[in-house]
PDB file of N, CA and C in Angstrom:
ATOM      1  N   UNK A   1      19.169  -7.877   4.216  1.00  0.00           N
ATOM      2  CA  UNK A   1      17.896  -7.371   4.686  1.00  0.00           C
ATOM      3  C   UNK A   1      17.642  -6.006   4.050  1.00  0.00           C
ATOM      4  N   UNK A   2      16.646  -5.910   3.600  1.00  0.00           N
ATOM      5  CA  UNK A   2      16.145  -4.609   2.774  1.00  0.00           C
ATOM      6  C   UNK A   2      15.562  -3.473   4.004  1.00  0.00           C
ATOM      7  N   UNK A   3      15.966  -2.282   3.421  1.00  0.00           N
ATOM      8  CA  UNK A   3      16.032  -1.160   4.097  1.00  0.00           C
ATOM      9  C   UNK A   3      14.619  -0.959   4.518  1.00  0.00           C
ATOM     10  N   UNK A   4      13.917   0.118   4.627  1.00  0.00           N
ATOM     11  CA  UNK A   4      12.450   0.412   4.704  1.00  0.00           C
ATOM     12  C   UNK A   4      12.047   1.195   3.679  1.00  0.00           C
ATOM     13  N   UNK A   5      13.042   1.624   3.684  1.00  0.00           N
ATOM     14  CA  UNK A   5      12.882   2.829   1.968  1.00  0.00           C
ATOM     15  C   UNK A   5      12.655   1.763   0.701  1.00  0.00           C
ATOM     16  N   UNK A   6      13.328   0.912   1.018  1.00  0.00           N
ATOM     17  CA  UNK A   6      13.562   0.011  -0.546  1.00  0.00           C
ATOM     18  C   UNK A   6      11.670  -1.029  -0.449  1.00  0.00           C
ATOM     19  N   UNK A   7      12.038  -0.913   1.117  1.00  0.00           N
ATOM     20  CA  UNK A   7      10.564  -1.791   0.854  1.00  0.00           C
ATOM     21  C   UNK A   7       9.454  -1.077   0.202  1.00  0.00           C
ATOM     22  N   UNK A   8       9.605   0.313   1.075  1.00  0.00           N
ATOM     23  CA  UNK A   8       8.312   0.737   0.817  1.00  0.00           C
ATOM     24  C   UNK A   8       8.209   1.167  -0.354  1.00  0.00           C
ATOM     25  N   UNK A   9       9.386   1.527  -1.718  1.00  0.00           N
ATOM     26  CA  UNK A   9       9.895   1.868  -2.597  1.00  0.00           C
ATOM     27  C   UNK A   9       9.082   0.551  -3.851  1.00  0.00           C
ATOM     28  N   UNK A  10       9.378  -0.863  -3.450  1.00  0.00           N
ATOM     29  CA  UNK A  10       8.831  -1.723  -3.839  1.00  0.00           C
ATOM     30  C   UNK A  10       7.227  -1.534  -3.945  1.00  0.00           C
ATOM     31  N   UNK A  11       6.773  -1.423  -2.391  1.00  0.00           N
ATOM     32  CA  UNK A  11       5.258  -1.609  -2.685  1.00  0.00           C
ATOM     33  C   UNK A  11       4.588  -1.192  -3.673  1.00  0.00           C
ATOM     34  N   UNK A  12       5.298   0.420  -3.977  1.00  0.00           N
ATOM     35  CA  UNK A  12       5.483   1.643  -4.801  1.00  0.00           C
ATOM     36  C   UNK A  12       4.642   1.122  -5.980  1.00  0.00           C
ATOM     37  N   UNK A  13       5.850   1.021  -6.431  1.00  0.00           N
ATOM     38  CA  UNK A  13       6.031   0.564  -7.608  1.00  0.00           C
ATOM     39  C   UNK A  13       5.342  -0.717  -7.997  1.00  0.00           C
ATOM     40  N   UNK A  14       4.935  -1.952  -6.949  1.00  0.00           N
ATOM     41  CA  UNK A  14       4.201  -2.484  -7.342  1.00  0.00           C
ATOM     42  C   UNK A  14       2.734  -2.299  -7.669  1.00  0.00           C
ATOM     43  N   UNK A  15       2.112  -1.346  -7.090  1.00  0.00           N
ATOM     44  CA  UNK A  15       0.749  -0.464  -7.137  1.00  0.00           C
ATOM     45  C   UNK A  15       0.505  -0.053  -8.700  1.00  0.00           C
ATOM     46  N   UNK A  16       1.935   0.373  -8.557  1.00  0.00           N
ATOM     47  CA  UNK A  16       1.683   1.453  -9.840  1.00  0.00           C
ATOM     48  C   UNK A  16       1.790   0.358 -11.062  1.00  0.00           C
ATOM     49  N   UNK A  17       2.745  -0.621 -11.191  1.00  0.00           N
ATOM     50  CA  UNK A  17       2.092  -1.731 -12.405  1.00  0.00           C
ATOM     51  C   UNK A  17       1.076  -2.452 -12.275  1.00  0.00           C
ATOM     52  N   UNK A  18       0.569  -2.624 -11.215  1.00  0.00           N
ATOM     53  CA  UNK A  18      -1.122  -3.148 -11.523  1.00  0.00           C
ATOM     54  C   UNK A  18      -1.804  -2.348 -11.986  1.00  0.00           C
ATOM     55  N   UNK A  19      -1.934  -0.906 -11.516  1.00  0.00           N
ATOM     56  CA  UNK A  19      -2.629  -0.179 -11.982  1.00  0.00           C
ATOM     57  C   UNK A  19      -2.628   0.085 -13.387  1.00  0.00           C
ATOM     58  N   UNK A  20      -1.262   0.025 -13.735  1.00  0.00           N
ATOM     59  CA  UNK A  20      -0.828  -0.116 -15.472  1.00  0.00           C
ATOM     60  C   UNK A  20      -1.491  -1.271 -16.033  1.00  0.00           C
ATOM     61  N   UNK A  21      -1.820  -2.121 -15.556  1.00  0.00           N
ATOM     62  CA  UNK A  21      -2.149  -3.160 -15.894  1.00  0.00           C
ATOM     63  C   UNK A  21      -3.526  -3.098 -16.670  1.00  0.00           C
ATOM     64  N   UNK A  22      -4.148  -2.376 -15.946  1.00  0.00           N
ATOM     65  CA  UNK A  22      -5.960  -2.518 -15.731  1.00  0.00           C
ATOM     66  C   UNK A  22      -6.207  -1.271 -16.555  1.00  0.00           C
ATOM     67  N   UNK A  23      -5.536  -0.728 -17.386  1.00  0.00           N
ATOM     68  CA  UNK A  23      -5.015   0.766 -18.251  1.00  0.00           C
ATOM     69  C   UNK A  23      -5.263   1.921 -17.616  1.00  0.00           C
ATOM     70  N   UNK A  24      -4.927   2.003 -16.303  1.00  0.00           N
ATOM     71  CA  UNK A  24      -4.725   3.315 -15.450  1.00  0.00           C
ATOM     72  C   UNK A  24      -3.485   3.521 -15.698  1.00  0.00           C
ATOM     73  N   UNK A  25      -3.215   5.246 -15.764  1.00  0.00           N
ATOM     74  CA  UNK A  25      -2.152   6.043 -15.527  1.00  0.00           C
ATOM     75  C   UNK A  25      -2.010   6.147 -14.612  1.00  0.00           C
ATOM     76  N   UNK A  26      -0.788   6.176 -14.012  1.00  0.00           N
ATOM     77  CA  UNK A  26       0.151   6.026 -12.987  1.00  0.00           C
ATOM     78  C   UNK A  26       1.173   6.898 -12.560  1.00  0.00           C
ATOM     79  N   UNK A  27       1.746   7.739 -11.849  1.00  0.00           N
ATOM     80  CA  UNK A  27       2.498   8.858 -11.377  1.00  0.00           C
ATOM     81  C   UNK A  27       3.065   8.493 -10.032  1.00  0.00           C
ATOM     82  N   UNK A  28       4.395   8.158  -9.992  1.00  0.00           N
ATOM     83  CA  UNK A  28       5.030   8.002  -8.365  1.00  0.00           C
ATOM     84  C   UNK A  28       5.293   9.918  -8.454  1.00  0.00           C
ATOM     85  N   UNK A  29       4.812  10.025  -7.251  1.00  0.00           N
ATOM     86  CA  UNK A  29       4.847  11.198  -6.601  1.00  0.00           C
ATOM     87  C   UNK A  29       6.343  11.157  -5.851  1.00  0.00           C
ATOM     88  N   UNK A  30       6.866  12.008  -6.089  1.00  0.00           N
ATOM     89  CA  UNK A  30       8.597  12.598  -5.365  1.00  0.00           C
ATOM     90  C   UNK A  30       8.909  12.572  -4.393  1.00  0.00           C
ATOM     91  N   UNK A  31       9.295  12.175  -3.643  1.00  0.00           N
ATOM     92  CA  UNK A  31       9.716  11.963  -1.974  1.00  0.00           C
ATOM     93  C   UNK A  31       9.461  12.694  -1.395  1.00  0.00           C
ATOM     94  N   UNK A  32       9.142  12.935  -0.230  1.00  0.00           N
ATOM     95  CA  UNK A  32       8.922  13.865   0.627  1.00  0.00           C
ATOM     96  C   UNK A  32       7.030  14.641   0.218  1.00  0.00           C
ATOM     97  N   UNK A  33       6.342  14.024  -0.277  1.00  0.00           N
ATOM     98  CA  UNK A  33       5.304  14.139  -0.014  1.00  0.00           C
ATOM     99  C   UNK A  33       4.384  13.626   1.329  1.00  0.00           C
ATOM    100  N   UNK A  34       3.524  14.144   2.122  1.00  0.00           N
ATOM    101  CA  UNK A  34       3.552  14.393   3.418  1.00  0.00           C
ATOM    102  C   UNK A  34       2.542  12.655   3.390  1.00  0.00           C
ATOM    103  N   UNK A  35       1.420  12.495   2.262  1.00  0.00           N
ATOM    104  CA  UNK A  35       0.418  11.698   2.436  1.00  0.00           C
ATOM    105  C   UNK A  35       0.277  11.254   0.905  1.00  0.00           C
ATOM    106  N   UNK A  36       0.459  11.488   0.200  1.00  0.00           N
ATOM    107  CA  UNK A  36       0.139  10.703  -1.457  1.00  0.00           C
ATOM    108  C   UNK A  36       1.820  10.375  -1.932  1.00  0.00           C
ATOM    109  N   UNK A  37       1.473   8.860  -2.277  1.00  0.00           N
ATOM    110  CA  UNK A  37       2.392   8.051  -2.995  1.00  0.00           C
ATOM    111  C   UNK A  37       2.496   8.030  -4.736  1.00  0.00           C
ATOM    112  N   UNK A  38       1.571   7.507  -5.101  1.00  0.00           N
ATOM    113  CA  UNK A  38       0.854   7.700  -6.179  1.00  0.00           C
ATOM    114  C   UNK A  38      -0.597   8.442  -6.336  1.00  0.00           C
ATOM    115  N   UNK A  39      -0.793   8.596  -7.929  1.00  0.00           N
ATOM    116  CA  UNK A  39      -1.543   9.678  -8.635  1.00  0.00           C
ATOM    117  C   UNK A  39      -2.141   8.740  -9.878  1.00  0.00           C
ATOM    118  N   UNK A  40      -2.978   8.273  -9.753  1.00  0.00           N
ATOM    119  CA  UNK A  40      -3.558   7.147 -10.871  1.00  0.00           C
ATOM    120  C   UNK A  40      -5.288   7.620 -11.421  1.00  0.00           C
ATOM    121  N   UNK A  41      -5.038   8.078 -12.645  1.00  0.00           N
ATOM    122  CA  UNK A  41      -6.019   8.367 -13.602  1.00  0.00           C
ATOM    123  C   UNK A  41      -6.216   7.130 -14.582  1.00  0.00           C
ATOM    124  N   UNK A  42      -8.117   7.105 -15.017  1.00  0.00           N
ATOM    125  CA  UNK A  42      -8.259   6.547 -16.022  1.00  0.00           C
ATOM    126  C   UNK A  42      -7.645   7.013 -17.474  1.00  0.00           C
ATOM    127  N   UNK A  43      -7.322   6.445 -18.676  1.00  0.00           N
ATOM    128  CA  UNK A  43      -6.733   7.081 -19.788  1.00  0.00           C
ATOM    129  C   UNK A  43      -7.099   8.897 -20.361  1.00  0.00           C
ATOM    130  N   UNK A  44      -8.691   8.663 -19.998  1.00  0.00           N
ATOM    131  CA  UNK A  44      -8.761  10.258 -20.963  1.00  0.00           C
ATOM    132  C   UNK A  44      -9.321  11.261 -19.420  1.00  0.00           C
ATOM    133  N   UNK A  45      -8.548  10.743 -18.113  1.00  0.00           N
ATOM    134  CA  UNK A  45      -8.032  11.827 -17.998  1.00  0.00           C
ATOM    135  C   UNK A  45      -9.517  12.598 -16.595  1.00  0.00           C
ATOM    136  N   UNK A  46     -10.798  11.429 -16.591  1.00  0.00           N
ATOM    137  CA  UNK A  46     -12.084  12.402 -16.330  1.00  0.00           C
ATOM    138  C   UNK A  46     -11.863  11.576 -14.834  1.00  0.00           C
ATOM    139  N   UNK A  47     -11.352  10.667 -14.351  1.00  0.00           N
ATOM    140  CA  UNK A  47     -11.156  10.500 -12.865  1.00  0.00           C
ATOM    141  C   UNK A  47      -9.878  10.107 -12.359  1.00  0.00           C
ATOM    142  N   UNK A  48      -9.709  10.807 -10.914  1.00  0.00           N
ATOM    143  CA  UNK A  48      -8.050  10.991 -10.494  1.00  0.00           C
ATOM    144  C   UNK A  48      -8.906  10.403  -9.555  1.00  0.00           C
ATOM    145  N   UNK A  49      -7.552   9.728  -8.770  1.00  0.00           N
ATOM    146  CA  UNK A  49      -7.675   9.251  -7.542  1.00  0.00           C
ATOM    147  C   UNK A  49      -6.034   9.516  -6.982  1.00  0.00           C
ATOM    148  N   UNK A  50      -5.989   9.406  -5.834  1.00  0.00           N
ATOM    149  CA  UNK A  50      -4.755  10.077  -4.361  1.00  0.00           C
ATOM    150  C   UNK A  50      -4.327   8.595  -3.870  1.00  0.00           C
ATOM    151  N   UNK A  51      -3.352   8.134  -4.221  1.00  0.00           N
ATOM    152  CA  UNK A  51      -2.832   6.790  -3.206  1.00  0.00           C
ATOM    153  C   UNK A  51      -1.784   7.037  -2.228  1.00  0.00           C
ATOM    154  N   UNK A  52      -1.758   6.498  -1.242  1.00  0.00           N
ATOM    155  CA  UNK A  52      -1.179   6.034  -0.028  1.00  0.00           C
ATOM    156  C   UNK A  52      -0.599   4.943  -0.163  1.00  0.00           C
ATOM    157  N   UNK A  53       0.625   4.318  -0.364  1.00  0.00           N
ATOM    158  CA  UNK A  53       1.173   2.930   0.087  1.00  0.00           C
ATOM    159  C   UNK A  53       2.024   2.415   1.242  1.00  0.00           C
ATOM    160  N   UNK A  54       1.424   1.360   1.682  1.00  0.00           N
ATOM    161  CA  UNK A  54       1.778   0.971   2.953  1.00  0.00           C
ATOM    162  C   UNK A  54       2.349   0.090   2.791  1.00  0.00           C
ATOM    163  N   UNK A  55       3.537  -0.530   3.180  1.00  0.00           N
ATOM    164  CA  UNK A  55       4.116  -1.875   2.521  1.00  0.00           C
ATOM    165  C   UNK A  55       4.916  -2.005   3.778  1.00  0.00           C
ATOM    166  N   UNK A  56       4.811  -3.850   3.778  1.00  0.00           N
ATOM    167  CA  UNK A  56       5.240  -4.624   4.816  1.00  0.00           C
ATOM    168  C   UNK A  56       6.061  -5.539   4.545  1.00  0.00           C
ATOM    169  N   UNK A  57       7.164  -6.123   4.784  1.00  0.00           N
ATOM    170  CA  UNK A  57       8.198  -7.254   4.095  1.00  0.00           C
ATOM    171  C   UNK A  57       7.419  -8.241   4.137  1.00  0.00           C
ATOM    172  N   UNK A  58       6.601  -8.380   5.620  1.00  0.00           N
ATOM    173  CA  UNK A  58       5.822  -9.313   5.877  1.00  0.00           C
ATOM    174  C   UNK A  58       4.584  -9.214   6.833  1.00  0.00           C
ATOM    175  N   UNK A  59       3.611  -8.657   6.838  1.00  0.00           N
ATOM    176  CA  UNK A  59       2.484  -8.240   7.209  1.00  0.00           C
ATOM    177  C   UNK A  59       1.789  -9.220   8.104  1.00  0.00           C
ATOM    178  N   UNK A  60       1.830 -10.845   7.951  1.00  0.00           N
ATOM    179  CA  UNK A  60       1.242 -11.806   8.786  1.00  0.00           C
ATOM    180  C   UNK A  60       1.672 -11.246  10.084  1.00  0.00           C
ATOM    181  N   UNK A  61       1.252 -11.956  11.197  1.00  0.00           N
ATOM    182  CA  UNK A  61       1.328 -11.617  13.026  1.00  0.00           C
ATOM    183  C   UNK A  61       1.068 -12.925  13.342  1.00  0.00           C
ATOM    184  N   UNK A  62       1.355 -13.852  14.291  1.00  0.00           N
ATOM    185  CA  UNK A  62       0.825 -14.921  14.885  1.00  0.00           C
ATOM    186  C   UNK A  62       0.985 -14.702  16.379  1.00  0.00           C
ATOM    187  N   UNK A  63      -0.249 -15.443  16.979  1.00  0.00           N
ATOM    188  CA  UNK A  63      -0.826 -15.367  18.325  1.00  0.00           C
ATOM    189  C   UNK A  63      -0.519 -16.368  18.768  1.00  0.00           C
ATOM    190  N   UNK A  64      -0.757 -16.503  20.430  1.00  0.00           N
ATOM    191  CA  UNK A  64      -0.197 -17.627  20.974  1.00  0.00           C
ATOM    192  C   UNK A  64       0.847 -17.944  21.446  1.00  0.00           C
ATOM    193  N   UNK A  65       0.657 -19.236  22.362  1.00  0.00           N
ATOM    194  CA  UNK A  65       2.109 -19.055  23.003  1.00  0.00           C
ATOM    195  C   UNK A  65       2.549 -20.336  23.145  1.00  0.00           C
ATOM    196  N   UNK A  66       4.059 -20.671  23.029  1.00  0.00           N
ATOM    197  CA  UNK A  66       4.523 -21.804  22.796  1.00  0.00           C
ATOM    198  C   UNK A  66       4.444 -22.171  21.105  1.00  0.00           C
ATOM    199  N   UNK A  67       3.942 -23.742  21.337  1.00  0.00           N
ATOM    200  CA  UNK A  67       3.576 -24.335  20.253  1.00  0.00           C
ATOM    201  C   UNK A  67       2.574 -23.842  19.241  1.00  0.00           C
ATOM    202  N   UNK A  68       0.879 -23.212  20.049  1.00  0.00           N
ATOM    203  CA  UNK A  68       0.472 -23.233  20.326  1.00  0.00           C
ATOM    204  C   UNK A  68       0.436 -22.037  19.391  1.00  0.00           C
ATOM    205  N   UNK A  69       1.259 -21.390  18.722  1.00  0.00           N
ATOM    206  CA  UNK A  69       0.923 -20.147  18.133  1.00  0.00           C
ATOM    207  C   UNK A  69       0.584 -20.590  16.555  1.00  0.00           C
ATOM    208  N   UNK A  70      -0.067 -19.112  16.235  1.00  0.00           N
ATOM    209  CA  UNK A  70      -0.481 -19.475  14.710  1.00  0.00           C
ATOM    210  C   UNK A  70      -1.023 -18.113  14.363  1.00  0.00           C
ATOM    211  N   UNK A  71      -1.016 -18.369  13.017  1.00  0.00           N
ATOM    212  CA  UNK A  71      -0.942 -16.834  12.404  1.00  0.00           C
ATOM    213  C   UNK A  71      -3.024 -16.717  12.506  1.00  0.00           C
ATOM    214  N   UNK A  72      -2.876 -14.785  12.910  1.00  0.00           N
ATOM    215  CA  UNK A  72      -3.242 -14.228  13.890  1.00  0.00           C
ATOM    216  C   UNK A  72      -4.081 -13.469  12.661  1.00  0.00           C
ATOM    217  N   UNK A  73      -3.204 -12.430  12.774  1.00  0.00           N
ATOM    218  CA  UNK A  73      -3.458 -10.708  12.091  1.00  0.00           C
ATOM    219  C   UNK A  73      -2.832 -10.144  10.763  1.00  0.00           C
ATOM    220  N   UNK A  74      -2.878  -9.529  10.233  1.00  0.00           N
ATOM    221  CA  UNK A  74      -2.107  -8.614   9.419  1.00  0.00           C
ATOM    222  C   UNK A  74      -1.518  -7.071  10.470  1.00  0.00           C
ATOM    223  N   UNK A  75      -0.501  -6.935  10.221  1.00  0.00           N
ATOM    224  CA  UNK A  75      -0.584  -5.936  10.471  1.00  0.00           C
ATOM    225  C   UNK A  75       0.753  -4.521   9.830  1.00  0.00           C
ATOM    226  N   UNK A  76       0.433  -3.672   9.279  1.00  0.00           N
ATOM    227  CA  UNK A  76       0.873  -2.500   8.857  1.00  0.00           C
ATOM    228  C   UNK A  76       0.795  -1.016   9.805  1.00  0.00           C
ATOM    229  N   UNK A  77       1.735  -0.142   9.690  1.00  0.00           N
ATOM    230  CA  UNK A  77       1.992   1.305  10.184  1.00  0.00           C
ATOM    231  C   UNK A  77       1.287   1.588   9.670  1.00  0.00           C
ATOM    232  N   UNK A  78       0.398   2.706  10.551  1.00  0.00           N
ATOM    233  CA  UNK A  78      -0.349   3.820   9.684  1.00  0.00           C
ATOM    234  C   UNK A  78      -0.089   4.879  11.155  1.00  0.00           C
ATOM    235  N   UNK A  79       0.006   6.288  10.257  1.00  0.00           N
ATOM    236  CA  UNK A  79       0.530   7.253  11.183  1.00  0.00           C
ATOM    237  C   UNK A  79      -0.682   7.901  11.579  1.00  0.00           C
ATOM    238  N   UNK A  80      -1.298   9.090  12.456  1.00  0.00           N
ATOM    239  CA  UNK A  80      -2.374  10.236  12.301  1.00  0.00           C
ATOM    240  C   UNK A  80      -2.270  11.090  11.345  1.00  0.00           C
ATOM    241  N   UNK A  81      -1.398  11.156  11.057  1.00  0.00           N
ATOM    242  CA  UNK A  81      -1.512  12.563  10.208  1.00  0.00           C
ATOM    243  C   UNK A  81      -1.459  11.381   8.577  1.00  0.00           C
ATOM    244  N   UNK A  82      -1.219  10.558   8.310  1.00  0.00           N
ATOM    245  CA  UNK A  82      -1.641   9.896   7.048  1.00  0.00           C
ATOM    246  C   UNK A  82      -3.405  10.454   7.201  1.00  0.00           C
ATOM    247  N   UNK A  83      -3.952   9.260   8.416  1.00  0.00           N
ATOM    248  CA  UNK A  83      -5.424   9.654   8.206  1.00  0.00           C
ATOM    249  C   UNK A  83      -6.042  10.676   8.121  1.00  0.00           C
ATOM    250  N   UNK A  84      -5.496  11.645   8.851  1.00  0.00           N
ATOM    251  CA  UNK A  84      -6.357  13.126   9.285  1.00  0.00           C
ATOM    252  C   UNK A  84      -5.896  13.976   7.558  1.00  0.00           C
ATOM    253  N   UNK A  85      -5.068  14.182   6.746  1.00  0.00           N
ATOM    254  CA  UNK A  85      -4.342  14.708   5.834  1.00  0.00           C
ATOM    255  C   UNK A  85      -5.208  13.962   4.417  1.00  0.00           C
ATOM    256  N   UNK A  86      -5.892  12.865   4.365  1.00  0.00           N
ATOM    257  CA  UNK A  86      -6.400  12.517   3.196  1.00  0.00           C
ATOM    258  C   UNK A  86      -7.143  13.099   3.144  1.00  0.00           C
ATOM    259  N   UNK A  87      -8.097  12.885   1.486  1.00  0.00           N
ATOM    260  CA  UNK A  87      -9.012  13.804   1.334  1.00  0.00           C
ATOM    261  C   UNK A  87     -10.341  13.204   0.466  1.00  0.00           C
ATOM    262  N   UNK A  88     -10.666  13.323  -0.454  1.00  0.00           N
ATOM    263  CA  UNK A  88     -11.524  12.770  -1.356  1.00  0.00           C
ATOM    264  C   UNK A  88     -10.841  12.097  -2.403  1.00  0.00           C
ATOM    265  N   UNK A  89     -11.211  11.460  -3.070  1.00  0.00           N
ATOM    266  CA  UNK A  89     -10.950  10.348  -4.016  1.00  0.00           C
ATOM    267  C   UNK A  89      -9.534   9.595  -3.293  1.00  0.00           C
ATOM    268  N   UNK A  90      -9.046   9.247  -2.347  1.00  0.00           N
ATOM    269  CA  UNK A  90      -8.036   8.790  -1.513  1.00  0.00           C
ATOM    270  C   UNK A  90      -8.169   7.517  -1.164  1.00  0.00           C
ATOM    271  N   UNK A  91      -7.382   6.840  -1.156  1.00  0.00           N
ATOM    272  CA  UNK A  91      -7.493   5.249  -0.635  1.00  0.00           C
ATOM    273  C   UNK A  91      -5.524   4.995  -0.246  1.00  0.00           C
ATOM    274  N   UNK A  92      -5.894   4.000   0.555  1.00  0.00           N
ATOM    275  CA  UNK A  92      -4.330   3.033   1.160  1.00  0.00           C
ATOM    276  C   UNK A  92      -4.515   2.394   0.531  1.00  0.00           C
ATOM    277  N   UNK A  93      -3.502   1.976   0.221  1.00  0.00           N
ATOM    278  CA  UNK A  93      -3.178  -0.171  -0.522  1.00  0.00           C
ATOM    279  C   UNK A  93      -2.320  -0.412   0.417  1.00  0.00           C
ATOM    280  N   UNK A  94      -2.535  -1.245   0.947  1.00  0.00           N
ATOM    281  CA  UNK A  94      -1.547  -2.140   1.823  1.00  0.00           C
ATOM    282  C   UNK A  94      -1.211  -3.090   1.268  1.00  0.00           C
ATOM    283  N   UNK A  95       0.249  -3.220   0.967  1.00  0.00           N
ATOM    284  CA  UNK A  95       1.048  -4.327   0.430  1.00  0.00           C
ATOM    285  C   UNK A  95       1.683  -5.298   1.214  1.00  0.00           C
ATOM    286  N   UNK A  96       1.510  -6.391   0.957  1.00  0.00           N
ATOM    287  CA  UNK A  96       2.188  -7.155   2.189  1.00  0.00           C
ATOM    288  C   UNK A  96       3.213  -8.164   1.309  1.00  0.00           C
ATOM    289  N   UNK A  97       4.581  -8.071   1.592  1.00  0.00           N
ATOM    290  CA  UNK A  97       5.094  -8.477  -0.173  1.00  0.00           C
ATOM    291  C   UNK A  97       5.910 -10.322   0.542  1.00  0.00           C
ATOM    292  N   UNK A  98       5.026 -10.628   1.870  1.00  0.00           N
ATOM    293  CA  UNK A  98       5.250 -11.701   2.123  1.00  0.00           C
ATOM    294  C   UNK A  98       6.714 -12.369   2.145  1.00  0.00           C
ATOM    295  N   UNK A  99       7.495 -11.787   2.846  1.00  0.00           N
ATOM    296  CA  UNK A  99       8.920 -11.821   3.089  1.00  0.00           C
ATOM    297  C   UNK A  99      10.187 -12.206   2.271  1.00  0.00           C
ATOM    298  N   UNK A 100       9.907 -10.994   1.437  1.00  0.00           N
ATOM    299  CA  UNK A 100      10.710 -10.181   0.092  1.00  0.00           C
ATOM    300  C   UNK A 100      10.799 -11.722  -0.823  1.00  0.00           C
ATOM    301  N   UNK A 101       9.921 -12.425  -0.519  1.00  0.00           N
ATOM    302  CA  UNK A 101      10.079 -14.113  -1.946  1.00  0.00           C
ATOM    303  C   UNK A 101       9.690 -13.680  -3.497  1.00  0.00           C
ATOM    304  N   UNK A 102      10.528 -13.644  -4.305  1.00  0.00           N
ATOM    305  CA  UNK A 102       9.962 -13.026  -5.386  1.00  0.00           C
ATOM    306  C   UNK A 102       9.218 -14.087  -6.327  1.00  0.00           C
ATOM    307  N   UNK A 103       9.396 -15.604  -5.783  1.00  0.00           N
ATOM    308  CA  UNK A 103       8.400 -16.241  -6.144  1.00  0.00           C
ATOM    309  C   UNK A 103       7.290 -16.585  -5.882  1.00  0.00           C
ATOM    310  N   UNK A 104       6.854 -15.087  -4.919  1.00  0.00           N
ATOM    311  CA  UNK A 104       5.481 -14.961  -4.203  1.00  0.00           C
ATOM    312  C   UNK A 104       4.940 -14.059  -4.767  1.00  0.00           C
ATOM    313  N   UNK A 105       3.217 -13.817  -5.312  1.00  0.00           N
ATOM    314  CA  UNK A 105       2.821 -12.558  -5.608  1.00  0.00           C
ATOM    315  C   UNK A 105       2.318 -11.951  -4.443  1.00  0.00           C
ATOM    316  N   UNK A 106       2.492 -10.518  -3.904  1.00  0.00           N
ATOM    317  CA  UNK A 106       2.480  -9.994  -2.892  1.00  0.00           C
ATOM    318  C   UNK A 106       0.449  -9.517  -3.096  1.00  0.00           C
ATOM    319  N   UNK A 107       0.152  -9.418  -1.489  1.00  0.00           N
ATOM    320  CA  UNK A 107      -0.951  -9.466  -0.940  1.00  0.00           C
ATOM    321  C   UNK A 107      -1.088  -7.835  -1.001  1.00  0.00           C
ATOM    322  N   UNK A 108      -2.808  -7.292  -1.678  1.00  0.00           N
ATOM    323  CA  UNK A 108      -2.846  -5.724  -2.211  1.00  0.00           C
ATOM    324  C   UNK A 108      -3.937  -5.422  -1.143  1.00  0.00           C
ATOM    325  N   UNK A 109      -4.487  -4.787   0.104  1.00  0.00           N
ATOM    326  CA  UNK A 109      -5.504  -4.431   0.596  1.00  0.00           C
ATOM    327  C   UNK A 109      -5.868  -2.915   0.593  1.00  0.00           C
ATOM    328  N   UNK A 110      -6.862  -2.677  -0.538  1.00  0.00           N
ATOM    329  CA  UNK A 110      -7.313  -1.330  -0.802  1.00  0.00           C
ATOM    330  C   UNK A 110      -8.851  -1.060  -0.279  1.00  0.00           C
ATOM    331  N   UNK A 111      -8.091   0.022   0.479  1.00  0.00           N
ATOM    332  CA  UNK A 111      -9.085   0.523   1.527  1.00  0.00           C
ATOM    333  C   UNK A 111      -9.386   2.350   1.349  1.00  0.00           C
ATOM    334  N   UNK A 112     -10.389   2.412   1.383  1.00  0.00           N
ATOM    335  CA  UNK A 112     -11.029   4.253   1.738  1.00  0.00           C
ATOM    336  C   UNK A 112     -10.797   4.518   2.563  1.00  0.00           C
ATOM    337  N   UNK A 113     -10.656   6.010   2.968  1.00  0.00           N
ATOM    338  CA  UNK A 113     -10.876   6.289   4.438  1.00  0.00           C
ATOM    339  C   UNK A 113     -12.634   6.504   4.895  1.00  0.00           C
ATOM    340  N   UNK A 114     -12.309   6.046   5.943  1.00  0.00           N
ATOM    341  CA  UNK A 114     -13.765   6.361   6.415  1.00  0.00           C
ATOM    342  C   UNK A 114     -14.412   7.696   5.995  1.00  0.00           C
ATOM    343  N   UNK A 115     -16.078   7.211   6.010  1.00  0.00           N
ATOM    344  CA  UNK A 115     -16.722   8.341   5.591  1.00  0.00           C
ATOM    345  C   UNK A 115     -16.511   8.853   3.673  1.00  0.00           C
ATOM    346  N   UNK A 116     -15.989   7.867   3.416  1.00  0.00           N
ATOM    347  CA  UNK A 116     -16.090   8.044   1.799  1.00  0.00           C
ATOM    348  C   UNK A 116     -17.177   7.291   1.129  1.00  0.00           C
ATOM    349  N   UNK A 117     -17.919   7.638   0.174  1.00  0.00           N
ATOM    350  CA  UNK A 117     -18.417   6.820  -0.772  1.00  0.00           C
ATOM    351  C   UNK A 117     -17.929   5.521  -1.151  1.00  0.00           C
TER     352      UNK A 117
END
C-alpha cells in the first residue's frame, strides 16, 4: 500500500507530464510549500499559472446500503487554508489515479477557485 506522500508525489508528477505534453513548462515546487505544487508556463515565458495537486488512490465513493450500493461521488481533501491562500492565475487538478492500476489512465479535474475568470 502506497504511502500518501508517494501518492500525492505521483499525482505530481503526473500533472506535470501532461502539461509537458501540450508544450507547457513545468516546475515541481520543493516540499514544504504551504499551497502551490507546480509552476507551469507557456514556452516564451508571457503566462504563469500556480497549481495545487490533489491526488486520490481512489477518488470514487459509493452510496447505499447493502446490495443496493453503487458508486455515488468523487471525493478528495481539500484543507481552508489551500482555499483561502490561493491567488490569481491558480487552479486544483484533482487526480484520481483509480486504485494505483497502472493499466488505468488516471482521472484529471481542473478547477479555479471561485471568483476567477
Amino acid at each position: 500500500m502506497a504511502n500518501s506522500k508517494l501518492v500525492g508525489g505521483a499525482g505530481e508528477h503526473y500533472i506535470a507530464y501532461v502539461l509537458s505534453c501540450f508544450n507547457y513548462v513545468c516546475a515541481l515546487v520543493r516540499e514544504g510549500s504551504p499551497t502551490i505544487d507546480l509552476l507551469a508556463s507557456n514556452i516564451d515565458g508571457s503566462r504563469a499559472l500556480s497549481i495545487q495537486v490533489k491526488t486520490s488512490k481512489s477518488a470514487r465513493r459509493k452510496r447505499g446500503r447493502g446490495e443496493n450500493k453503487d458508486w455515488h461521488h468523487l471525493e478528495f481533501t481539500l484543507g481552508k487554508k489551500a482555499v483561502e491562500h490561493s491567488g490569481e492565475n491558480f487552479v486544483f487538478c484533482f487526480v484520481d489515479l483509480k486504485g494505483l492500476d497502472p493499466s488505468k489512465i488516471p482521472d484529471v479535474y481542473v478547477i479555479r477557485k471561485r471568483g476567477q475568470p
